[in-house]
Protein backbone atom coordinates (compact mmCIF):
# COMPACT_ATOMS: atom_id res chain seq x y z
CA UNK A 1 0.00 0.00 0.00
CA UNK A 2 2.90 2.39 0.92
CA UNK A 3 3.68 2.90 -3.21
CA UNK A 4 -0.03 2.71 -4.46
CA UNK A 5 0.17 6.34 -5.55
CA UNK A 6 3.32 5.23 -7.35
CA UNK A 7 0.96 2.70 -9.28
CA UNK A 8 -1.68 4.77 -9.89
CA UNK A 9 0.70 7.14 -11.53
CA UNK A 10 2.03 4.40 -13.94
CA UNK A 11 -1.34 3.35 -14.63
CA UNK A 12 -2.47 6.59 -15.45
CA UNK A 13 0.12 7.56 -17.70
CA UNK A 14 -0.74 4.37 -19.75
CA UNK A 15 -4.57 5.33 -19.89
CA UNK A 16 -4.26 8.88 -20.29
CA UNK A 17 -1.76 7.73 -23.40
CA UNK A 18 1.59 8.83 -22.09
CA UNK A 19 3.06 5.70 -23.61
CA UNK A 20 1.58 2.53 -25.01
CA UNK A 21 3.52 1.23 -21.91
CA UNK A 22 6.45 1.64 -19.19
CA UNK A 23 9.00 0.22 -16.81
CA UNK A 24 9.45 1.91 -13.34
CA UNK A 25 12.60 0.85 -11.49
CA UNK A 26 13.07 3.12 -7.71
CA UNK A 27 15.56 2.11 -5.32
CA UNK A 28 17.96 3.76 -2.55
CA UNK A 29 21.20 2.22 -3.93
CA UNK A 30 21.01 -1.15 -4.78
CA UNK A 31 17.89 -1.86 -2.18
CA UNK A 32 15.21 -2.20 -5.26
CA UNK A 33 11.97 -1.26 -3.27
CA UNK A 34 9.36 -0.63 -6.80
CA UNK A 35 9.95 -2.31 -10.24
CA UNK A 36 6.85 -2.46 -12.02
CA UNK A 37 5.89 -2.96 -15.67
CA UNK A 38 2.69 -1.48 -17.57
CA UNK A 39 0.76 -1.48 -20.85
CA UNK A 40 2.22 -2.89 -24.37
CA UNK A 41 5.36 -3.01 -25.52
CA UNK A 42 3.83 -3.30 -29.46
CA UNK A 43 0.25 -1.70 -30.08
CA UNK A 44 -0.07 -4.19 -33.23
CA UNK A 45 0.42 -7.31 -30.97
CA UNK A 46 -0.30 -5.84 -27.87
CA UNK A 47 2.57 -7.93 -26.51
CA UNK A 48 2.24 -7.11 -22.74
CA UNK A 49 5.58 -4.69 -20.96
CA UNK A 50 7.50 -7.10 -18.63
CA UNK A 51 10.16 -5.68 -16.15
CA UNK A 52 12.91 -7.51 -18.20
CA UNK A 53 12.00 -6.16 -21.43
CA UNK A 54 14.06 -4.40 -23.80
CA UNK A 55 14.29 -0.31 -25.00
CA UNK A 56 15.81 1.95 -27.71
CA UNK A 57 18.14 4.09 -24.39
CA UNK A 58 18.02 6.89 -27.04
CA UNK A 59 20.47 9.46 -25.73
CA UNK A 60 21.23 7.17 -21.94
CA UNK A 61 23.68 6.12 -24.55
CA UNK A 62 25.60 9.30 -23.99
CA UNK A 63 26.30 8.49 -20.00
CA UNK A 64 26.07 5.16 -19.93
CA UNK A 65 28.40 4.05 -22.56
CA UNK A 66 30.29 6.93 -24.18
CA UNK A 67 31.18 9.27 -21.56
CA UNK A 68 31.99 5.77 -19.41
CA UNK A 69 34.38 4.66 -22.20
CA UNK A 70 36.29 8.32 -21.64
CA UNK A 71 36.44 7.60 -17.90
CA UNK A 72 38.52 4.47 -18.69
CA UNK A 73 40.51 6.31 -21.34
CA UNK A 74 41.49 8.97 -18.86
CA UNK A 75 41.86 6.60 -16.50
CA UNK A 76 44.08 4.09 -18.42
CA UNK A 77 46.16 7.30 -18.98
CA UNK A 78 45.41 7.40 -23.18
CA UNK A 79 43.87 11.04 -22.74
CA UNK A 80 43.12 13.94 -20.40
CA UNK A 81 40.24 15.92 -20.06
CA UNK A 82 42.10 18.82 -21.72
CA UNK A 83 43.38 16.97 -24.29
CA UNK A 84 42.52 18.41 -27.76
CA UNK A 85 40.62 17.08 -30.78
CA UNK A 86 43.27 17.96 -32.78
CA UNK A 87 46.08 16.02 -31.04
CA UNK A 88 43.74 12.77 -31.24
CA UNK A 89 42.22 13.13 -34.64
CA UNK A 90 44.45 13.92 -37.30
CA UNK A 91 41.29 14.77 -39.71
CA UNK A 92 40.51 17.66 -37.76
CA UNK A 93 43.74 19.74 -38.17
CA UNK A 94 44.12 23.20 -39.87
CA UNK A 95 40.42 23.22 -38.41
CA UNK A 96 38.65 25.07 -35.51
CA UNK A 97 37.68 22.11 -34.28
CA UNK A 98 41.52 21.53 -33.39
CA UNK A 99 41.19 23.49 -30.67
CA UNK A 100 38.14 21.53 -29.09
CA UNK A 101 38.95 19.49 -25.82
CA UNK A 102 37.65 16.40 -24.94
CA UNK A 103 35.95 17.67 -21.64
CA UNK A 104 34.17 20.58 -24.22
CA UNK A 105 32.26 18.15 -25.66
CA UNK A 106 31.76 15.99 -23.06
CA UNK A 107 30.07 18.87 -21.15
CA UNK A 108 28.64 20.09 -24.77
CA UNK A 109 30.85 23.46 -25.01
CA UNK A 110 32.47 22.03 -28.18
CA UNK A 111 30.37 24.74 -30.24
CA UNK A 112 29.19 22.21 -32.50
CA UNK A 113 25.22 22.16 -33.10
CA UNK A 114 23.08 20.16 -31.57
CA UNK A 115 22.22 17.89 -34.35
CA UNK A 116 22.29 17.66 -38.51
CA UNK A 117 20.35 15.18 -40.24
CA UNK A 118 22.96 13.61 -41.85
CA UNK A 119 21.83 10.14 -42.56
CA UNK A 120 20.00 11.54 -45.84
CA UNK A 121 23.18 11.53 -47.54
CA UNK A 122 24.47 8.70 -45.94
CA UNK A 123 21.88 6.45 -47.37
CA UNK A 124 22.24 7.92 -50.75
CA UNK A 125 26.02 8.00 -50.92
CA UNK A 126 27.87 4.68 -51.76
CA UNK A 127 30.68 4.98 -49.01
CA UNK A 128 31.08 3.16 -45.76
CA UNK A 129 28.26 5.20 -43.39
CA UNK A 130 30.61 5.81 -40.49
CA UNK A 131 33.04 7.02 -42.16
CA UNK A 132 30.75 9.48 -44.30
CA UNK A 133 29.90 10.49 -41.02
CA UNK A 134 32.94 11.59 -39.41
CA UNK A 135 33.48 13.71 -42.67
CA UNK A 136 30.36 15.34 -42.94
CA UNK A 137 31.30 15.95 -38.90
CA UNK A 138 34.36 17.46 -39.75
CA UNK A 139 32.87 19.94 -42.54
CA UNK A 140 30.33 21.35 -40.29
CA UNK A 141 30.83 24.60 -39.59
CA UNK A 142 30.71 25.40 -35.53
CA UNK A 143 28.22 27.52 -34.19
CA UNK A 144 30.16 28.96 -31.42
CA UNK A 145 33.50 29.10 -30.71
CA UNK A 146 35.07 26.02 -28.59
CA UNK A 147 34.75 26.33 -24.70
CA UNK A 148 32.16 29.57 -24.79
CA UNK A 149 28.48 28.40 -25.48
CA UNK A 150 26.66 25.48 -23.87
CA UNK A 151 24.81 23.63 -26.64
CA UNK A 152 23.52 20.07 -26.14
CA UNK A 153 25.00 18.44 -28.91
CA UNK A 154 24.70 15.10 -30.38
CA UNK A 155 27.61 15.76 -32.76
CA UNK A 156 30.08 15.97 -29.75
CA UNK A 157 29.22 12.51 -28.87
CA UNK A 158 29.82 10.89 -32.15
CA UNK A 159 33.03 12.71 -32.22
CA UNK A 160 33.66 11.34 -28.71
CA UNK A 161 32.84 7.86 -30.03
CA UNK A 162 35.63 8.56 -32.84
CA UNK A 163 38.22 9.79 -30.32
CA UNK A 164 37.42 6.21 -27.91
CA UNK A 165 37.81 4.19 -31.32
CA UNK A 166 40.98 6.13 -32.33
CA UNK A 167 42.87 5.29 -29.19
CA UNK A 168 41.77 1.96 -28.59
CA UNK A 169 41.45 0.59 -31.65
CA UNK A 170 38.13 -1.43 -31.02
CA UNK A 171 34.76 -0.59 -32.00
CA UNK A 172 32.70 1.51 -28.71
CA UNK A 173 30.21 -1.24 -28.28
CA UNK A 174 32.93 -3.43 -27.79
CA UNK A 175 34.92 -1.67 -25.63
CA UNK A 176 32.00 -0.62 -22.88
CA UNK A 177 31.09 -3.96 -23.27
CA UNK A 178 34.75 -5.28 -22.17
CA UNK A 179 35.91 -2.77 -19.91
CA UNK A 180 32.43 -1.72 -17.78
CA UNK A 181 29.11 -3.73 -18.39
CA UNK A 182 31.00 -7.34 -18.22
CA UNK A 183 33.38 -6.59 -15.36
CA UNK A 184 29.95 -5.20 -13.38
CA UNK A 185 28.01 -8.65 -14.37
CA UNK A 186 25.73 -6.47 -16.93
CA UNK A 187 23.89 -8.96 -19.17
CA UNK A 188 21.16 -6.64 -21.02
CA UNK A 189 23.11 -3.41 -21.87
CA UNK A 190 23.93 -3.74 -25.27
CA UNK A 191 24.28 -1.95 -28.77
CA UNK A 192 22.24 -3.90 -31.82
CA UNK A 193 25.06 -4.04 -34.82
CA UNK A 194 22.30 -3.79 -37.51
CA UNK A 195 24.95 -5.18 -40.13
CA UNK A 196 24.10 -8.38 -38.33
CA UNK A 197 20.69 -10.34 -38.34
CA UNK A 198 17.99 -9.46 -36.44
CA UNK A 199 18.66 -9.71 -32.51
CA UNK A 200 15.83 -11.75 -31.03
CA UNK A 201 17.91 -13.96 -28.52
CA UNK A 202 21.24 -12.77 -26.00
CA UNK A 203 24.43 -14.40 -26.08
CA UNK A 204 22.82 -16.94 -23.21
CA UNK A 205 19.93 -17.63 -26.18
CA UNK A 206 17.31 -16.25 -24.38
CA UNK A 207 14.45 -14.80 -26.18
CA UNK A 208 14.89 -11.30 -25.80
CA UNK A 209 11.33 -8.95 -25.35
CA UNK A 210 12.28 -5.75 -27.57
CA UNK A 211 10.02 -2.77 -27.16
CA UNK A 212 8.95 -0.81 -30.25
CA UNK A 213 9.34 2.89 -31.12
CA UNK A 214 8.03 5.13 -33.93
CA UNK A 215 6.62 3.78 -37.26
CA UNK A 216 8.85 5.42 -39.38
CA UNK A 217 7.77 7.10 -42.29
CA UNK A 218 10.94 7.32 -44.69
CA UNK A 219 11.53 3.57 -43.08
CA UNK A 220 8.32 2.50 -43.80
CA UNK A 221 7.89 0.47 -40.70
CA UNK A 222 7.59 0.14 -37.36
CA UNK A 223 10.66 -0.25 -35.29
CA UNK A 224 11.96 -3.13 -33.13
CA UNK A 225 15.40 -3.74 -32.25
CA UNK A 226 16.46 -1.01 -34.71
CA UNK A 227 17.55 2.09 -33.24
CA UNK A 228 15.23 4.91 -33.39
CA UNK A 229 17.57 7.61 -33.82
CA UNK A 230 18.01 8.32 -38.14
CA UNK A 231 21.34 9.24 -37.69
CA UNK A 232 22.76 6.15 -35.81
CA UNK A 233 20.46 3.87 -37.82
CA UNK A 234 22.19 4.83 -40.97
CA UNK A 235 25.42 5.14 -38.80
CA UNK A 236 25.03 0.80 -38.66
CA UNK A 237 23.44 1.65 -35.34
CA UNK A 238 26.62 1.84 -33.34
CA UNK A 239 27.06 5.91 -32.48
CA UNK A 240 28.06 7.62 -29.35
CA UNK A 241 25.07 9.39 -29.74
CA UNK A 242 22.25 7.01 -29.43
CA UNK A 243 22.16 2.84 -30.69
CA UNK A 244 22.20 2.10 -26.47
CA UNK A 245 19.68 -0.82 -25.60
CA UNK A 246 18.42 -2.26 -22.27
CA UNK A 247 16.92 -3.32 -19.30
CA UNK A 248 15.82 -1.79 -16.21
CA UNK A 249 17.72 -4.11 -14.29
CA UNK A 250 20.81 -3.46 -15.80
CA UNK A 251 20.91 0.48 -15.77
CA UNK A 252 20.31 0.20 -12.18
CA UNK A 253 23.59 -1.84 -11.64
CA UNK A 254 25.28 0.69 -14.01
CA UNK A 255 24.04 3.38 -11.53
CA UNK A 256 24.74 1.60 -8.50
CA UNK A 257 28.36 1.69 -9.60
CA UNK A 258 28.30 5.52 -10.84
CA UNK A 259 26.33 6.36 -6.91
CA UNK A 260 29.53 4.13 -5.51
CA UNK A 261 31.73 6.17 -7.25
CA UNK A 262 30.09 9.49 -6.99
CA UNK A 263 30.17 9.39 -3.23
CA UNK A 264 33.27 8.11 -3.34
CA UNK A 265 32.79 4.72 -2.02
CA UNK A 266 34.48 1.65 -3.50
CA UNK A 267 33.35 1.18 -7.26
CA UNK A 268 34.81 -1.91 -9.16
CA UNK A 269 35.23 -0.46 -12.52
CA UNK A 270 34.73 3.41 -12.43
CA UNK A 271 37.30 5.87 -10.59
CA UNK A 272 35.67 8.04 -8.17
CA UNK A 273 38.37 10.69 -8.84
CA UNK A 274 37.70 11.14 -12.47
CA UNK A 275 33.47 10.83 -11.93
CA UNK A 276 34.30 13.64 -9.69
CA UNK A 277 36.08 15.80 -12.23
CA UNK A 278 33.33 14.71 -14.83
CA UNK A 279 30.56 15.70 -12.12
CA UNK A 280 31.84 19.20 -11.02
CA UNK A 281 29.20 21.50 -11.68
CA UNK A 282 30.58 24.59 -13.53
CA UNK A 283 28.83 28.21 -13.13
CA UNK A 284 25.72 28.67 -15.08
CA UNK A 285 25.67 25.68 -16.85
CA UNK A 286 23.11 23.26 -17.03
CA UNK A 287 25.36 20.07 -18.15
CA UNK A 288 28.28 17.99 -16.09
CA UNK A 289 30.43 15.74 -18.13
CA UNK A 290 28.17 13.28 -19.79
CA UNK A 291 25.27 13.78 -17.12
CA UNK A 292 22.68 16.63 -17.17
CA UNK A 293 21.93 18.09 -13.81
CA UNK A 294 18.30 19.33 -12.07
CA UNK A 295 18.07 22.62 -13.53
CA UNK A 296 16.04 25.16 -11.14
CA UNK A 297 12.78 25.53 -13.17
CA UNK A 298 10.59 22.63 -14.80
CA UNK A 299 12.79 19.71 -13.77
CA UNK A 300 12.73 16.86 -15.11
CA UNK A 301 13.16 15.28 -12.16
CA UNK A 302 10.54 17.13 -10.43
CA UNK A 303 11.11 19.29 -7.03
CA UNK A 304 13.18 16.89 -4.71
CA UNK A 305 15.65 15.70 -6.59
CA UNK A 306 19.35 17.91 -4.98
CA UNK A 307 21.47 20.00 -7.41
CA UNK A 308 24.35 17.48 -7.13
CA UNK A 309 22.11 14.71 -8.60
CA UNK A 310 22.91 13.81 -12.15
CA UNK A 311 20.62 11.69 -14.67
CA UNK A 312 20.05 12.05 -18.28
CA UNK A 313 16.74 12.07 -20.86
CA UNK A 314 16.46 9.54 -23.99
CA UNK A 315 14.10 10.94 -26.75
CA UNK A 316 12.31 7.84 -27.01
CA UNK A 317 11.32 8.67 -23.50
CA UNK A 318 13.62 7.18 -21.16
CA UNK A 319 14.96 8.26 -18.04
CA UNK A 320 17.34 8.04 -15.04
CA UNK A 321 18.27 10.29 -12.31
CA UNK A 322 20.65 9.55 -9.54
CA UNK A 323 20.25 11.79 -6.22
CA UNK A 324 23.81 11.30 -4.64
CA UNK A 325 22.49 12.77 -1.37
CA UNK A 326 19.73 10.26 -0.42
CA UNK A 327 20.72 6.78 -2.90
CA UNK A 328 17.73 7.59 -4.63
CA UNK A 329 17.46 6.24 -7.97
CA UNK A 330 14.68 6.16 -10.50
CA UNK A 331 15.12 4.64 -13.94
CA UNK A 332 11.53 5.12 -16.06
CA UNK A 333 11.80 3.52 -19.45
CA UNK A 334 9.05 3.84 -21.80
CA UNK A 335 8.03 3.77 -25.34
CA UNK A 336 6.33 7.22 -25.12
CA UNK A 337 7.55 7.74 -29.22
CA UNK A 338 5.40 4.11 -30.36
CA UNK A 339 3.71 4.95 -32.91
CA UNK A 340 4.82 8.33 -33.62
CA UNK A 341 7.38 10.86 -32.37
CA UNK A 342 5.06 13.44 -31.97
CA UNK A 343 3.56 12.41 -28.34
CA UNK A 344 5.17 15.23 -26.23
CA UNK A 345 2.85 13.99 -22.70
CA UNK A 346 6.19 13.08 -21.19
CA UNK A 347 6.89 15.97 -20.29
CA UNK A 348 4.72 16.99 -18.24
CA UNK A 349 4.15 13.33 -16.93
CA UNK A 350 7.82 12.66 -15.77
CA UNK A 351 8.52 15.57 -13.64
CA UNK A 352 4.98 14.87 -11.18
CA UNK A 353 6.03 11.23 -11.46
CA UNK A 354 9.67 11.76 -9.45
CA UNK A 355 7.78 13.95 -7.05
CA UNK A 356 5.29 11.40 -6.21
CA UNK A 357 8.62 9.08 -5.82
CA UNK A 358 10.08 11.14 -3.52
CA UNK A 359 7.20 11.91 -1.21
CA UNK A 360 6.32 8.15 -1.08
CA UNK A 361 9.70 8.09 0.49
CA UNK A 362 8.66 10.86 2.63
């Protein structure tokens, strides 16, 4: 009875069409006290939501893979927050974006925009997609210049993705999936190489529940298991961006570890002294390295969520925020963009949602 409200919430977002359906995961550190699952994952099939099923992360991919593949870069000693672009990417010199650093576009001060739809040329041009990419990247004129404008930017994450592939020499899915998610015993945190067949089963060969997202209309289908985001789709659907699947489950072991670290307790994979460089808050901005922060009007994470909490949005509308000063977590995963990308109830569901979180917790 004590999280009814909590229910009634997640069953109201689901009648009131929020989202076809919905995974709530709340916990105070790794103590899971509410995981529930509600509505459809697939309006066609009406395939019921289950709290092990399976969602497009959208942009969690930025936190939870790419800025975490940094951390072990700067931590293995291959790079330093104020190393620049130039120094790491040879196709970027006798550019401006020489001069970018990597913490600029981690924290999205790179002065790059915040996004180009460039996956209309890279499905008409005969050339391998990444690498059409990472040109079209480095033509792009910047908006700003480096270090002087906060822009949320998905362009600074593909490049960010370029820079972990440059110095490592192994593909980003890869390389998350060595270094943090297998180390931390993360099963369902995965990128879907769409070069490959269809992914209905893990690497255990169990049947995997994939939620759906938008029916795309250039596509000409509805998507399952093929990453929402036009950019990273046509990317192969590997991007630093976005291309991110997963379960509840196992973004709340990722954030148990990123807590551990953040308060400077005894992570296994992550170093608390770089998550603290990465989570210093600098003056007026909105943005930490990798994370976005509460900002003081219209939060996301509603009213009760502390200024040093960090969490992040996915446009397919998914969700985690992190409140270092009470454990609280609250991971909300939902398919808010199935059928179309043009349900913006989210927004004002997701805020009163953490609230009524936090004051079941009193």
């Amino acid at each position: 009875m004590k999280y009814l409200e909590i229910e009634k919430m997640m069953a109201k977002g689901v009648a009131d069409a929020v989202f076809p359906g919905a995974v709530l995961l709340c916990a105070r550190g790794k103590d899971v006290f509410f995981h529930g699952a509600y509505g459809v994952a697939d309006l066609s099939d009406q395939r019921p939501m289950t709290t092990n099923s399976i969602f497009d992360l959208a942009s969690l991919t930025k936190p939870l893979a790419t800025a975490l593949a940094v951390s072990e870069l700067v931590r293995a000693g291959k790079v330093c927050l104020d190393t620049l672009l130039g120094d790491v990417i040879p196709g970027v010199l006798k550019t401006p974006k020489a001069d970018i650093s990597i913490e600029m576009l981690l924290r999205h001060t790179s002065g790059l925009p915040a996004h180009r739809e460039f996956f209309w040329a890279m499905v008409k041009e005969n050339q391998a997609p990444r690498e059409l990419l990472r040109n079209l990247i480095v033509q792009e004129p910047l908006e700003a210049k480096p270090g002087h404008q906060e822009v949320y930017s998905d362009l600074g994450y593909m490049v960010l993705s370029w820079v972990v592939e440059t110095l490592v020499g192994q593909r980003l899915d890869r390389f998350v999936q060595e270094k943090i998610y297998e180390p931390l015993g993360i099963r369902d945190l995965f990128f879907i190489d769409l070069a490959r067949k269809p992914l209905k089963k893990d690497r255990s060969g169990r049947q995997l529940s994939l939620v759906s997202t938008q029916t795309c209309p250039w596509r000409r289908r509805t998507l399952t298991g093929e990453v929402d985001d036009d950019n990273a789709w046509a990317a192969g659907g590997i991007e630093g961006h976005a291309g991110l699947f997963g379960d509840a489950l196992s973004i709340h072991t990722l954030c148990c570890e990123i807590l551990t670290a953040v308060c400077h307790g005894s992570p296994l994979v992550i170093d608390p002294d770089i998550l603290a460089a990465f989570v210093r808050k600098e003056r007026g901005r909105d943005y930490v390295a990798g994370f976005d922060t509460p900002s003081k009007l219209n939060s996301s994470a509603g009213h009760f969520f502390t200024s040093g909490s960090v969490g992040h949005l996915g446009f397919t509308g998914t969700s985690f925020w992190i409140n270092p000063a009470s454990g609280l977590i609250v991971i909300l995963l939902t398919n808010r963009v199935h059928p179309s990308r043009d349900n913006q109830k989210i927004k004002i569901f997701r805020p009163l949602l953490h609230d009524v979180v936090s004051m079941a917790l009193g």
